[in-house]
C-alpha atoms as a PDB file:
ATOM      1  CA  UNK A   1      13.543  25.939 -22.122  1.00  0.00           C
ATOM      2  CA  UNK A   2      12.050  29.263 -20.672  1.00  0.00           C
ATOM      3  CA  UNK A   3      13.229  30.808 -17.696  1.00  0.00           C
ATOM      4  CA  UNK A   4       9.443  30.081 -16.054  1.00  0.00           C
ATOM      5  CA  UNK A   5       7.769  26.966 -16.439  1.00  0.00           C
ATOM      6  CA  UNK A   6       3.615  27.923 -17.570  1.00  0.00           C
ATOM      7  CA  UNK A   7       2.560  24.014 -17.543  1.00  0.00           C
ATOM      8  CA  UNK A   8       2.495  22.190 -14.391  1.00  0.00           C
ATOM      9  CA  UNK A   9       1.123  19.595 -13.190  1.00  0.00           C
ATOM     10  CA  UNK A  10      -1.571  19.071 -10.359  1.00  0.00           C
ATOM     11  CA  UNK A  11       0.024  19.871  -6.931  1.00  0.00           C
ATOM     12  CA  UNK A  12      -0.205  17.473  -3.608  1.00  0.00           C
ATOM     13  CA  UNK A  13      -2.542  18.411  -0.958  1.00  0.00           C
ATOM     14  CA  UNK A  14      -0.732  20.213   2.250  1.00  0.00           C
ATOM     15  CA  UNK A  15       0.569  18.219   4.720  1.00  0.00           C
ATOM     16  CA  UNK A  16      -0.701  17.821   7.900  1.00  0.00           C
ATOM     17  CA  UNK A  17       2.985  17.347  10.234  1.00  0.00           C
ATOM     18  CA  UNK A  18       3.146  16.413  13.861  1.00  0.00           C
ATOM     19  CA  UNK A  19       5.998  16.442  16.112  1.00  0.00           C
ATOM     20  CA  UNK A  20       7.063  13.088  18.201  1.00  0.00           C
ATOM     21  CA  UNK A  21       9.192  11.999  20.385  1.00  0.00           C
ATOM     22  CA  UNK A  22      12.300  10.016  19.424  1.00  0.00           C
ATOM     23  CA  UNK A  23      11.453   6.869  21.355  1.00  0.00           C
ATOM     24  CA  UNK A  24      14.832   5.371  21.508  1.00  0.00           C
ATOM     25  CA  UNK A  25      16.331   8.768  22.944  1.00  0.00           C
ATOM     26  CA  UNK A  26      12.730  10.299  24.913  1.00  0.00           C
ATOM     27  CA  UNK A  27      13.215  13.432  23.653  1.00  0.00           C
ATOM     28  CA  UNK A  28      13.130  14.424  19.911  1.00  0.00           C
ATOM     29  CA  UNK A  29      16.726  16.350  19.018  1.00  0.00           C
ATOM     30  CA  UNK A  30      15.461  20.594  18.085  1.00  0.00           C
ATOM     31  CA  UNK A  31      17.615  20.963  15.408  1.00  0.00           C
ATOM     32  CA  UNK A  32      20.921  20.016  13.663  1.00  0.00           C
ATOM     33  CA  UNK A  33      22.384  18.707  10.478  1.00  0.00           C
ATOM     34  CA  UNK A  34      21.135  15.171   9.366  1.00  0.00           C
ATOM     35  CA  UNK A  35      22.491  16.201   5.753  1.00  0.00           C
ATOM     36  CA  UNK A  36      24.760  18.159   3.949  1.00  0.00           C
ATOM     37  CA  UNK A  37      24.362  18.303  -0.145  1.00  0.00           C
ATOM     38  CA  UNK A  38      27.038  20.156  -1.699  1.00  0.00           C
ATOM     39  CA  UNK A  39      27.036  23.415  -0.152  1.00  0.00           C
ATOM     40  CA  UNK A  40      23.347  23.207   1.641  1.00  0.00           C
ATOM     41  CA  UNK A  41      21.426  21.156   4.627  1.00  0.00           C
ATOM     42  CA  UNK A  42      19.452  19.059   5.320  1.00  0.00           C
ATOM     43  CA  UNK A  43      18.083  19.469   8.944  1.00  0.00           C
ATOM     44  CA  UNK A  44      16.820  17.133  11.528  1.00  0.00           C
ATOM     45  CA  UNK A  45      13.245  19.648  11.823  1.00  0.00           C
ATOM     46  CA  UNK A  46      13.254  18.764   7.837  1.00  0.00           C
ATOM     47  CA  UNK A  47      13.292  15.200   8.676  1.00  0.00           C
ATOM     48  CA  UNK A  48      10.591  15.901  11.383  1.00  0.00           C
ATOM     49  CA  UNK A  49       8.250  17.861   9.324  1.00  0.00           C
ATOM     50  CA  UNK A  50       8.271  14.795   6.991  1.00  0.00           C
ATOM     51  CA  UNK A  51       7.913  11.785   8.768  1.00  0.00           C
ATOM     52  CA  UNK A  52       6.131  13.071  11.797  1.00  0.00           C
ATOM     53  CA  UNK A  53       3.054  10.996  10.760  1.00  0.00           C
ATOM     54  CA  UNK A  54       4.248   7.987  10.011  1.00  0.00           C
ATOM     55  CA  UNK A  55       6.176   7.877  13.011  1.00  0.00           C
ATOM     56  CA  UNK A  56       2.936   8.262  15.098  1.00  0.00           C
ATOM     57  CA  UNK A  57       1.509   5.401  13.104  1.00  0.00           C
ATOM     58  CA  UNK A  58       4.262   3.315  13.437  1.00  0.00           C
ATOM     59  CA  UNK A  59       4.268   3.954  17.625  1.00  0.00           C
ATOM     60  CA  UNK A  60       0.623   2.495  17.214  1.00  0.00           C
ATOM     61  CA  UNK A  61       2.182  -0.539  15.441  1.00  0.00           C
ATOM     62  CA  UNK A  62       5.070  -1.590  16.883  1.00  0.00           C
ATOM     63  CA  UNK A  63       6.759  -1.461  20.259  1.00  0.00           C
ATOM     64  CA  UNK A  64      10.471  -1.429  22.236  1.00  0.00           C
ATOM     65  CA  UNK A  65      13.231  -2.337  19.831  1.00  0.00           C
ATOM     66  CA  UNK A  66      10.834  -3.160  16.787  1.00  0.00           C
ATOM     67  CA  UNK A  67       9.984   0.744  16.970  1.00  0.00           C
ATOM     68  CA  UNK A  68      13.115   1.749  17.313  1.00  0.00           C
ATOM     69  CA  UNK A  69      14.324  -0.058  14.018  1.00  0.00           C
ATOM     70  CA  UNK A  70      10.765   1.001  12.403  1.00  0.00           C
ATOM     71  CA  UNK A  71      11.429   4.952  12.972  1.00  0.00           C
ATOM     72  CA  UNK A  72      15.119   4.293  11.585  1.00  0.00           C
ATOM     73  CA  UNK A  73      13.386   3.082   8.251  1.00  0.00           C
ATOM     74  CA  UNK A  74      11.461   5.591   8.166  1.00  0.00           C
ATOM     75  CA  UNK A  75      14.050   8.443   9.155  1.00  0.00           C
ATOM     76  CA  UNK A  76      16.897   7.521   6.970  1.00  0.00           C
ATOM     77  CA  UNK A  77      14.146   6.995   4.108  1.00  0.00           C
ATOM     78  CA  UNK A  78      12.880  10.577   4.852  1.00  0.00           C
ATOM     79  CA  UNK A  79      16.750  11.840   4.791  1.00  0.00           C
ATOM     80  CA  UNK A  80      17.212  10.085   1.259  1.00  0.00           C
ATOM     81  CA  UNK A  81      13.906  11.733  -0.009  1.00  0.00           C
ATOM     82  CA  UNK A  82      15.118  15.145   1.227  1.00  0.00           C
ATOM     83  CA  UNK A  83      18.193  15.099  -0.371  1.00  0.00           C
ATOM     84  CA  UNK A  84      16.631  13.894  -3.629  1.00  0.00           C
ATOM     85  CA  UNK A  85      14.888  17.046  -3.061  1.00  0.00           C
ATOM     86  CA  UNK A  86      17.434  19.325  -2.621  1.00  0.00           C
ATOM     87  CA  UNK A  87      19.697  18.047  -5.388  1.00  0.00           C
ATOM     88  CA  UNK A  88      16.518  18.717  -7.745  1.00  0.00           C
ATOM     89  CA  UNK A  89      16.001  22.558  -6.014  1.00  0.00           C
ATOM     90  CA  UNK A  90      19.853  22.871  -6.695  1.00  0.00           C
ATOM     91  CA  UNK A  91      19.004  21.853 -10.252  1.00  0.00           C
ATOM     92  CA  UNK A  92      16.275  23.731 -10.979  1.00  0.00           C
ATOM     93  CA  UNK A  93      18.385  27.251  -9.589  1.00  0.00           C
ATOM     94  CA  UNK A  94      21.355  25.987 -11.396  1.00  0.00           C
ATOM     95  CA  UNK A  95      19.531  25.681 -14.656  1.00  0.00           C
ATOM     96  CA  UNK A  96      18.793  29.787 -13.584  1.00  0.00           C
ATOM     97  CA  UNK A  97      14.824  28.887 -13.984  1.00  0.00           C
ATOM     98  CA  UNK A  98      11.996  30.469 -11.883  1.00  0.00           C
ATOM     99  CA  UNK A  99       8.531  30.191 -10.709  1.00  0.00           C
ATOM    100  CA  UNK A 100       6.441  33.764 -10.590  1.00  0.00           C
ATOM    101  CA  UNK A 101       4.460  34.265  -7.599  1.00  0.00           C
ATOM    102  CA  UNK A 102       1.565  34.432  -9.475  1.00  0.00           C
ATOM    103  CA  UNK A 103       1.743  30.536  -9.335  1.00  0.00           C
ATOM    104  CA  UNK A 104       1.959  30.178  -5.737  1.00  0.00           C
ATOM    105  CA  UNK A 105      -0.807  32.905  -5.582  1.00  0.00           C
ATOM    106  CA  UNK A 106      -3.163  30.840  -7.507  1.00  0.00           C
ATOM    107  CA  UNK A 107      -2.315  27.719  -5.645  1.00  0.00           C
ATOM    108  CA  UNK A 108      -2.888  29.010  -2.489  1.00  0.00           C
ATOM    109  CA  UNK A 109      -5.944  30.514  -3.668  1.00  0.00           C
ATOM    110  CA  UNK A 110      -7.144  27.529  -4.855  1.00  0.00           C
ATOM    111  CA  UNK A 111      -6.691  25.758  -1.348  1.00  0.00           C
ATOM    112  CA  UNK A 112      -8.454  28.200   0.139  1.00  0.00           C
ATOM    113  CA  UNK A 113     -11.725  27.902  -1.851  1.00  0.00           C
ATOM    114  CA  UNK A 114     -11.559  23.971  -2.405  1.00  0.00           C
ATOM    115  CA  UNK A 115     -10.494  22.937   0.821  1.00  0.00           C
ATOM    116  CA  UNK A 116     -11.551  25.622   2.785  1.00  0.00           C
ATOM    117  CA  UNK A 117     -14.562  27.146   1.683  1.00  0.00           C
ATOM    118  CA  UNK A 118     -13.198  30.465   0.510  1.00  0.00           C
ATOM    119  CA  UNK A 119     -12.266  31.341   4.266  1.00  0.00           C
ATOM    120  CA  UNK A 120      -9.051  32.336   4.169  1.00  0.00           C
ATOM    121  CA  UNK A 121      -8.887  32.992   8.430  1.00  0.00           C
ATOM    122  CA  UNK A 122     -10.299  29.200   8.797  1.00  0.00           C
ATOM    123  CA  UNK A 123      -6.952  28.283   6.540  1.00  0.00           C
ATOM    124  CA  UNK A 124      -4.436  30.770   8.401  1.00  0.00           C
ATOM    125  CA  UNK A 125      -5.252  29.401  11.949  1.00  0.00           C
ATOM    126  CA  UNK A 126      -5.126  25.679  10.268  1.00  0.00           C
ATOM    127  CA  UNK A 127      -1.779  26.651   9.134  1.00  0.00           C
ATOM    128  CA  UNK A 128      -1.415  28.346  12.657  1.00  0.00           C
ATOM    129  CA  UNK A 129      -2.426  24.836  14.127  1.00  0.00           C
ATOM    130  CA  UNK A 130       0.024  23.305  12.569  1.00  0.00           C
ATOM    131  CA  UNK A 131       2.913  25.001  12.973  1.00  0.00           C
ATOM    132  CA  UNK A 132       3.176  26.903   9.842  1.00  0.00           C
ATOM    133  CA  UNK A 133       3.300  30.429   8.638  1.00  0.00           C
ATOM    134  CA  UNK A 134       1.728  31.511   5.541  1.00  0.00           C
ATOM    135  CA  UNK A 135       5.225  32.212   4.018  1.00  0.00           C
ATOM    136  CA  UNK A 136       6.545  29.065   5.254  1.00  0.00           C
ATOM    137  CA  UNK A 137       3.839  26.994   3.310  1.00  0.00           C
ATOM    138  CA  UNK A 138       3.976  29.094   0.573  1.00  0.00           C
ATOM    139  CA  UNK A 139       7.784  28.080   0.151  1.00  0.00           C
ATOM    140  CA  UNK A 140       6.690  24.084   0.441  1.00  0.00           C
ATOM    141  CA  UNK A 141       4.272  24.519  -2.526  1.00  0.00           C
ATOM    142  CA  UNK A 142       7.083  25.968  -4.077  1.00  0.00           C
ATOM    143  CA  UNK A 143       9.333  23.269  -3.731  1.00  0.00           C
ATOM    144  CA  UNK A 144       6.616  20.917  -4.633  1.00  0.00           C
ATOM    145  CA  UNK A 145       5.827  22.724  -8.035  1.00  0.00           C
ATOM    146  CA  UNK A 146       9.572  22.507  -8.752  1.00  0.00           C
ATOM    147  CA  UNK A 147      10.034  19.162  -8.034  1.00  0.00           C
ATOM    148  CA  UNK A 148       7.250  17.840  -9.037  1.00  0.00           C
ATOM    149  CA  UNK A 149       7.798  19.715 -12.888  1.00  0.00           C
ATOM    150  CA  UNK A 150      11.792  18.727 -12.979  1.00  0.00           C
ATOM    151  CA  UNK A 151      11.097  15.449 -12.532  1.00  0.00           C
ATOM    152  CA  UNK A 152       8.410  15.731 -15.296  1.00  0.00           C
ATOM    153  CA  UNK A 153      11.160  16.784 -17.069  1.00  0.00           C
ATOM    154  CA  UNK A 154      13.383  14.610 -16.480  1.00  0.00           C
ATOM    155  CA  UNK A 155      11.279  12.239 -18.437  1.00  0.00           C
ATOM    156  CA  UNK A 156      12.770  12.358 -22.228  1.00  0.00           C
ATOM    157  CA  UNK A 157       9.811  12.440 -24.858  1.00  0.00           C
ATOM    158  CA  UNK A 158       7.218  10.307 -24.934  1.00  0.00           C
ATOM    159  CA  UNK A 159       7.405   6.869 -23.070  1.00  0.00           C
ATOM    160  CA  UNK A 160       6.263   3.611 -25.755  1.00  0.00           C
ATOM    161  CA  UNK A 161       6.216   0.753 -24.657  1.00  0.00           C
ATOM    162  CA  UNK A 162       6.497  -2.126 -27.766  1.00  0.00           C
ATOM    163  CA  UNK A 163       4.057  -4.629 -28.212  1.00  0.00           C
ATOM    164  CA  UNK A 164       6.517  -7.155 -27.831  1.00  0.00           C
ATOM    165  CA  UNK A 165       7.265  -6.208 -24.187  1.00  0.00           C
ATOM    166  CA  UNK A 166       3.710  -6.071 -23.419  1.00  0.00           C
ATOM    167  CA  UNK A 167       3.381  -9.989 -24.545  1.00  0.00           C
ATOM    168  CA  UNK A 168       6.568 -10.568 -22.067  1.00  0.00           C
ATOM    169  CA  UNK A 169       5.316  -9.465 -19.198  1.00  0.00           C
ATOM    170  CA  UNK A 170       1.970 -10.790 -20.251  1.00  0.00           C
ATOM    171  CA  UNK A 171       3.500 -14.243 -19.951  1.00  0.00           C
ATOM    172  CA  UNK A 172       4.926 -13.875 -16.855  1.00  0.00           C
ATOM    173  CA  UNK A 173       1.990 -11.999 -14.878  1.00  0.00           C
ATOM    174  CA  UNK A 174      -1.045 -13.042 -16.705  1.00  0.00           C
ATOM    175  CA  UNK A 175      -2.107 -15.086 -14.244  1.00  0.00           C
ATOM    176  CA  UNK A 176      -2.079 -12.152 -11.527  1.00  0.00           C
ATOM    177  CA  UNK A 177      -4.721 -10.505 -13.867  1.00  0.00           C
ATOM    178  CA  UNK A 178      -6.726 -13.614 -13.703  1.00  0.00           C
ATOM    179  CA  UNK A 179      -9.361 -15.100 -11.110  1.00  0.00           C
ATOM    180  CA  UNK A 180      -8.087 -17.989  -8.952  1.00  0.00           C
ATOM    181  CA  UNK A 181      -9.662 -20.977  -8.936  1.00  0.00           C
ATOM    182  CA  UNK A 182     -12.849 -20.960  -6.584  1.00  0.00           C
ATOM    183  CA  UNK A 183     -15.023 -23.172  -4.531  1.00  0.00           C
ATOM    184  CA  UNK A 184     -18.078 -22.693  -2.514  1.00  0.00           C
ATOM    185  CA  UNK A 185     -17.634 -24.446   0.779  1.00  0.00           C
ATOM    186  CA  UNK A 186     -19.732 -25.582   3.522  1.00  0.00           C
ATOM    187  CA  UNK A 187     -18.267 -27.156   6.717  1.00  0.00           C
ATOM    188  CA  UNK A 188     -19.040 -28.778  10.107  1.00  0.00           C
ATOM    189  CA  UNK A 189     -17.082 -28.206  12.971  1.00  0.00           C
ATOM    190  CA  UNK A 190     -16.704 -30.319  16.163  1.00  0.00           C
ATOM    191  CA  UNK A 191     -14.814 -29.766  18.712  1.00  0.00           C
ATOM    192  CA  UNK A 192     -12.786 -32.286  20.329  1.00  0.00           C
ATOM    193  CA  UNK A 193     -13.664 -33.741  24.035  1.00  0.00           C
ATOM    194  CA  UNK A 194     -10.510 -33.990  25.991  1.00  0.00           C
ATOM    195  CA  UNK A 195     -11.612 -36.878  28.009  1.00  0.00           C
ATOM    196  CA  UNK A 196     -13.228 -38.910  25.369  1.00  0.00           C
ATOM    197  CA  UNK A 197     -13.569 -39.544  21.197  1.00  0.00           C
ATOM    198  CA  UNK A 198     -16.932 -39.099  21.512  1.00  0.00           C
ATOM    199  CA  UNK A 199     -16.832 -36.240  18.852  1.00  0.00           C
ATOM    200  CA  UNK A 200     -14.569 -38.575  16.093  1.00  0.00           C
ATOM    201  CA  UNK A 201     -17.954 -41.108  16.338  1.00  0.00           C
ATOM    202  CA  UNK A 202     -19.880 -38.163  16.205  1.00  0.00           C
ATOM    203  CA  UNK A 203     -18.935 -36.543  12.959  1.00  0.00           C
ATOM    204  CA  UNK A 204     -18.581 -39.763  11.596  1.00  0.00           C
ATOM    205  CA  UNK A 205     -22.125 -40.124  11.913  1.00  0.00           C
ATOM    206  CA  UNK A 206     -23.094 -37.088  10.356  1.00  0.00           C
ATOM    207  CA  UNK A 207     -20.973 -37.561   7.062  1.00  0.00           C
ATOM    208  CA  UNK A 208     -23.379 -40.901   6.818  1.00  0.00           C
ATOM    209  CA  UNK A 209     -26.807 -39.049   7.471  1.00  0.00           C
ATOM    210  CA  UNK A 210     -25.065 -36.733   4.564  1.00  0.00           C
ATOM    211  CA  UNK A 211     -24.301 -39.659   2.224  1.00  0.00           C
ATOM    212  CA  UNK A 212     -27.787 -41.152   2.790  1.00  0.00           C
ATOM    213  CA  UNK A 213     -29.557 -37.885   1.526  1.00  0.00           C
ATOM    214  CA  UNK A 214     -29.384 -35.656   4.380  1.00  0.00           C
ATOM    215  CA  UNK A 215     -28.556 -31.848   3.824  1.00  0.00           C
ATOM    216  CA  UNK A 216     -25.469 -30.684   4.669  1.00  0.00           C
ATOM    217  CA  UNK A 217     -26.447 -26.607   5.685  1.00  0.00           C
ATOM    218  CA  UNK A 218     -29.251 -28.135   7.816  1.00  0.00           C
ATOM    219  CA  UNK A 219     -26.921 -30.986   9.753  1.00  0.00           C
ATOM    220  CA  UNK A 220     -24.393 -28.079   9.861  1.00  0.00           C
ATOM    221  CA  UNK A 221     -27.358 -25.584  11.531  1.00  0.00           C
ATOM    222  CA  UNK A 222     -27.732 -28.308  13.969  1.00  0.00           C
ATOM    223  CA  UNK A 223     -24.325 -29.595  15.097  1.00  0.00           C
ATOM    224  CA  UNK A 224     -21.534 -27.149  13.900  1.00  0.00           C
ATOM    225  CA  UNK A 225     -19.361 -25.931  16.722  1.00  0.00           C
ATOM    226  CA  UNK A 226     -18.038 -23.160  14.778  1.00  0.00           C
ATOM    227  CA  UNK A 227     -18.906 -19.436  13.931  1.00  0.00           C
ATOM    228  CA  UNK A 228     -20.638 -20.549  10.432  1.00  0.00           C
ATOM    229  CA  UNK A 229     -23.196 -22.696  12.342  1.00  0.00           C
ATOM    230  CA  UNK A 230     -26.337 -19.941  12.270  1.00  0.00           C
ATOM    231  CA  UNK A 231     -25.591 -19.395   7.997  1.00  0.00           C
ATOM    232  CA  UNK A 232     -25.697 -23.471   7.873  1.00  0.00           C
ATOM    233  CA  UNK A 233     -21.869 -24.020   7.479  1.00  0.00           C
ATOM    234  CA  UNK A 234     -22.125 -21.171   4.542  1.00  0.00           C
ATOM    235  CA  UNK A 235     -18.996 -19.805   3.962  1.00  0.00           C
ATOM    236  CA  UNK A 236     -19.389 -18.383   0.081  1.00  0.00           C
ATOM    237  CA  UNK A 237     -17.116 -18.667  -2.369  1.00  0.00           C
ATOM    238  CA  UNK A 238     -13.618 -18.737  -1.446  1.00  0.00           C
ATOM    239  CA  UNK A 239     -10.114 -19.125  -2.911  1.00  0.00           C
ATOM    240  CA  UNK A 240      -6.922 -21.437  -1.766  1.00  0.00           C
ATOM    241  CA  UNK A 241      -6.081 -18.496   0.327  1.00  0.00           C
ATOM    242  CA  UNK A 242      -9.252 -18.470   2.859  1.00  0.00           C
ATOM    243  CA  UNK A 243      -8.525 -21.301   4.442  1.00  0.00           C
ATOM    244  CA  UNK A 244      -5.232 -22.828   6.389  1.00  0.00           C
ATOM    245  CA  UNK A 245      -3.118 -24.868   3.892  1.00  0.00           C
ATOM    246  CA  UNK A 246      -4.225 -28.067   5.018  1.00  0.00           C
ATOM    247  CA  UNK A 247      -8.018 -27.236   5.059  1.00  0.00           C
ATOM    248  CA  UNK A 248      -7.316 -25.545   1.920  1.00  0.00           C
ATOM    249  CA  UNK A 249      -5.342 -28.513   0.127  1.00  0.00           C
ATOM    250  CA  UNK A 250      -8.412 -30.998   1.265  1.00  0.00           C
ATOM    251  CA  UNK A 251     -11.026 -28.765   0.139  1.00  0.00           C
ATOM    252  CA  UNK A 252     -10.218 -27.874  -3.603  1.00  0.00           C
ATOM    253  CA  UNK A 253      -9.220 -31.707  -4.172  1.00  0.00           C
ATOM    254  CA  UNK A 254     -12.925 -32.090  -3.658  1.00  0.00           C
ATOM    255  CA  UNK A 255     -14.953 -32.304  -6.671  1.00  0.00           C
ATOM    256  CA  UNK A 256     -18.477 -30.278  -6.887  1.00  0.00           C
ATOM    257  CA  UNK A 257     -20.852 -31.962  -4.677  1.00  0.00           C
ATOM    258  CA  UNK A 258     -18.396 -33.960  -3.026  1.00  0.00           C
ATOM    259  CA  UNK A 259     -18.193 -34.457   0.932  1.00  0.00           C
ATOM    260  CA  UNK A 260     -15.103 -34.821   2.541  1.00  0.00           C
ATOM    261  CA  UNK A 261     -13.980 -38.105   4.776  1.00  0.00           C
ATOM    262  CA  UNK A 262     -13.533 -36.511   8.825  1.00  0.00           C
ATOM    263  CA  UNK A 263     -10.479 -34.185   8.729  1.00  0.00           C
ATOM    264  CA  UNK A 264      -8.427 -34.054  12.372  1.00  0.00           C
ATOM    265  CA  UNK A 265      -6.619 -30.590  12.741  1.00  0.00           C
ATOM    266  CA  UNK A 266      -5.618 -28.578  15.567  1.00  0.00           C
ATOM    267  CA  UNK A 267      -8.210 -30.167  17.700  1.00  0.00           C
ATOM    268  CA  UNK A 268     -11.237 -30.167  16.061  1.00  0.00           C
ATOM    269  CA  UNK A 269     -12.752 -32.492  13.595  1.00  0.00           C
ATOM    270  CA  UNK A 270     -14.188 -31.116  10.049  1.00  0.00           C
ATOM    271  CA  UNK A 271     -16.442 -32.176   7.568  1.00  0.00           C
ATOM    272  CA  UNK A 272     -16.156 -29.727   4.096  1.00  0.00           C
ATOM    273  CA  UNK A 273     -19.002 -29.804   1.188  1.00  0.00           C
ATOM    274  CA  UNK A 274     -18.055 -28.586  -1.718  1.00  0.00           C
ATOM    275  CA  UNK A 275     -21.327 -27.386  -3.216  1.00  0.00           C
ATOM    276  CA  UNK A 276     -19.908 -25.780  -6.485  1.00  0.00           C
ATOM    277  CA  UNK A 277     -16.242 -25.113  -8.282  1.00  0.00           C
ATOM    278  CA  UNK A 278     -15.302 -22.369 -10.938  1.00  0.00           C
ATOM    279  CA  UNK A 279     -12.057 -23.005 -12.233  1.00  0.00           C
ATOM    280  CA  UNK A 280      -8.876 -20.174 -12.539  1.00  0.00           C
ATOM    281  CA  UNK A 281      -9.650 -18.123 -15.012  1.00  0.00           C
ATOM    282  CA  UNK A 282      -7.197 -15.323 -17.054  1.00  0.00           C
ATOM    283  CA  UNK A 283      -8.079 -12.624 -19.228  1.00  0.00           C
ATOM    284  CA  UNK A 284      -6.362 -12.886 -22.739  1.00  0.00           C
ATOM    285  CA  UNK A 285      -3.780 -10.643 -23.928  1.00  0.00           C
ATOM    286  CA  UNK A 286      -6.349  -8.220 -25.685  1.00  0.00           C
ATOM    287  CA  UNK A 287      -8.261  -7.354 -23.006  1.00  0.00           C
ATOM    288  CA  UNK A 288      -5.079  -6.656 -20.422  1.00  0.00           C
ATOM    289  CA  UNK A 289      -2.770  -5.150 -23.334  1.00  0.00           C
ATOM    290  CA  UNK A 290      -3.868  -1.154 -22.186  1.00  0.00           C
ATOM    291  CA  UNK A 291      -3.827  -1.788 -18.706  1.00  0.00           C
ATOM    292  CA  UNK A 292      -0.410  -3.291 -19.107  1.00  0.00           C
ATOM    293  CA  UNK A 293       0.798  -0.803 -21.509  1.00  0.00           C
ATOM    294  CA  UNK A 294       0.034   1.982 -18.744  1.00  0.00           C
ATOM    295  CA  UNK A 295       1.667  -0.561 -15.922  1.00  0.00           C
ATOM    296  CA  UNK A 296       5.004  -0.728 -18.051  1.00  0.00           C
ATOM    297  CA  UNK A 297       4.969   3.144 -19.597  1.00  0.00           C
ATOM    298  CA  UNK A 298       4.841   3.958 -15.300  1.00  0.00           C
ATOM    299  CA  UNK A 299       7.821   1.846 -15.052  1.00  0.00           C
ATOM    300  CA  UNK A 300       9.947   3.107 -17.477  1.00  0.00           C
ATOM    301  CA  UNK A 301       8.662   6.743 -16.282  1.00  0.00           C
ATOM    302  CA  UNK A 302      10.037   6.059 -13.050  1.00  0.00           C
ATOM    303  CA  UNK A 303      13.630   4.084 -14.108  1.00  0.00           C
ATOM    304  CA  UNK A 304      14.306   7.684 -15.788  1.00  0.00           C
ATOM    305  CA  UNK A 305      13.791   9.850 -13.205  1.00  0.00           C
ATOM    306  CA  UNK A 306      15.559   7.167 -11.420  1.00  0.00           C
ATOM    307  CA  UNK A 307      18.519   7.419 -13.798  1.00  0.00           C
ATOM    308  CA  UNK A 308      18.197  11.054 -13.490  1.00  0.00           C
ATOM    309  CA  UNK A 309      18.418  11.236  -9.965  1.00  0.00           C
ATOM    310  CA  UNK A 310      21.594   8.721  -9.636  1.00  0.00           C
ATOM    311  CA  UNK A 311      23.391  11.156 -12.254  1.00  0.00           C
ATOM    312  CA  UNK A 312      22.494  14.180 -10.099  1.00  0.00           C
ATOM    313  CA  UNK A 313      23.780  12.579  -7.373  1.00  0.00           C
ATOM    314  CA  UNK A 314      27.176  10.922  -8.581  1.00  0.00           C
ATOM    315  CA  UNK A 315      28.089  14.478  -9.279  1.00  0.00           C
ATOM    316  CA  UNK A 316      27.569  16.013  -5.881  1.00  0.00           C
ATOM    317  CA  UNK A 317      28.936  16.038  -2.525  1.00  0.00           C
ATOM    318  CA  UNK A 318      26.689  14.458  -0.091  1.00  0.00           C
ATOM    319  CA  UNK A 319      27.337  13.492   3.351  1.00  0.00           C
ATOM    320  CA  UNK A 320      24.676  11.727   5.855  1.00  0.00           C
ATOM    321  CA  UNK A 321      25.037  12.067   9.567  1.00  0.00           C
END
């Protein structure tokens, strides 16, 4: 291989990184070691720099001890990513290759006119915003490109997948490819009275004005209790996974046009209509064998770099704190 590398691929957008608070301590540690990988380190602002984000979303999400476990995750996720990273840096200068500048020239350049409008000051005080020098971002890209091309490399040949594979995984998944079997429902809703059954005769009436001819949407208009009452019980066409399991069971053992006897759950009483049916459907093998193909080639893409990785890092020293 040459000594540069003149085909990479597309690079990843810059990062936007914000600095939080470590909740279980109050105060975020500056700096220190949260890795050592052979004779380099991984530091705690590398950690920060990368999960910085998803920490703040995460302190939206969850509170008190949940978000304490959460930001682990996410930390000691962040600290195995990083020293992925640095094993494949170590790699790459091992392996005595280089990147010209000219690359990082024409990336930067590029950021500057797509993202930026060609104002390079607008992107210096972004990067100024953030926390970033120009030479420090410059060295990220950097990284990127070389990570993001060794693992390319890492990949031996062409991936193909055999057709016999394909009809495998065809058998097992198939139906995820597949529309579930659907229903178009209608329902009334009454709530029950505390202090009398009043409602149980109620919607027992109803399902006979139904039987006798009436329309269900328009009885529905008039006496659901429920937030479907001003589209005349309407909910559309729905799957086994709309509804609560037991709603859900009692409905799609309905056939089309078929009203259901009074259902009692969780305090209210429920009439369902189903107006129409379309059964599960799945697509055959011919129509799903590219889209597979691509699924399974991404697979095997990824159990090599996998493989890769592992062998990089059964040979090195590593240490977490």
């Amino acid at each position: 291989m040459s000594r540069y590398f003149f085909r990479l691929a597309p690079l990843l957008a810059a990062a936007v990184f914000f600095h939080l608070a470590d909740p279980a301590r109050g105060q975020a540690v500056l700096d220190g070691i949260a890795a050592v990988v052979n004779n380099e380190v991984v530091t705690f602002s590398q950690v920060r720099e990368l999960v910085a984000s998803k920490e703040k979303a995460a302190a939206d999400t969850y509170k008190g001890e949940e978000l304490v476990a959460k930001i682990k995750e996410i930390r000691t996720a962040a600290i195995n990513d990083l020293i992925d990273r640095q094993l494949i840096l170590q790699e790459f200068k091992g392996k005595g290759f280089q990147i010209p500048d000219y690359f990082i020239d024409e990336r930067v350049t590029t950021i500057v006119r797509e993202e930026f409008g060609n104002d390079r000051s607008a992107f210096i005080r972004t990067l100024a915003a953030q926390g970033f020098t120009l030479e420090r971002f410059r060295e990220l890209e950097k990284d990127k490109i070389i990570v993001q091309e060794m693992r390319r490399q890492a990949i031996k040949g062409s991936v193909s997948v055999p057709d016999e594979k394909i009809a495998e995984y065809y058998k097992l998944h198939g139906e995820e490819y597949g529309t579930p079997e659907q229903l178009k429902l209608r329902t009334i809703t009454l709530r029950k009275n505390p202090h009398n059954d009043s409602k149980r005769k109620q919607i027992e009436e109803i399902r006979e004005k139904i039987i006798g001819g009436a329309e269900f949407g328009d009885l529905a208009r008039m006496y659901s209790e429920d937030d479907k009452q001003e589209a005349y019980g309407d909910w559309g066409w729905i799957d086994k996974r709309t509804l609560n399991e037991s709603l859900s069971k009692s409905a799609f053992a309905l056939k089309a046009g078929e009203v259901s006897k009074p259902i009692e759950l969780a305090g209210s009483y429920y009439l369902l209509y189903a107006e129409a049916k379309k059964p599960a459907t799945v697509k055959p093998l011919k129509d799903l064998h590219d889209e597979i193909e691509k699924a399974l080639t991404q697979l095997e893409r990824q159990r090599q770099q996998s493989d890769w990785l592992a062998k990089l890092r059964k040979k090195a020293f590593i240490k977490m704190y």
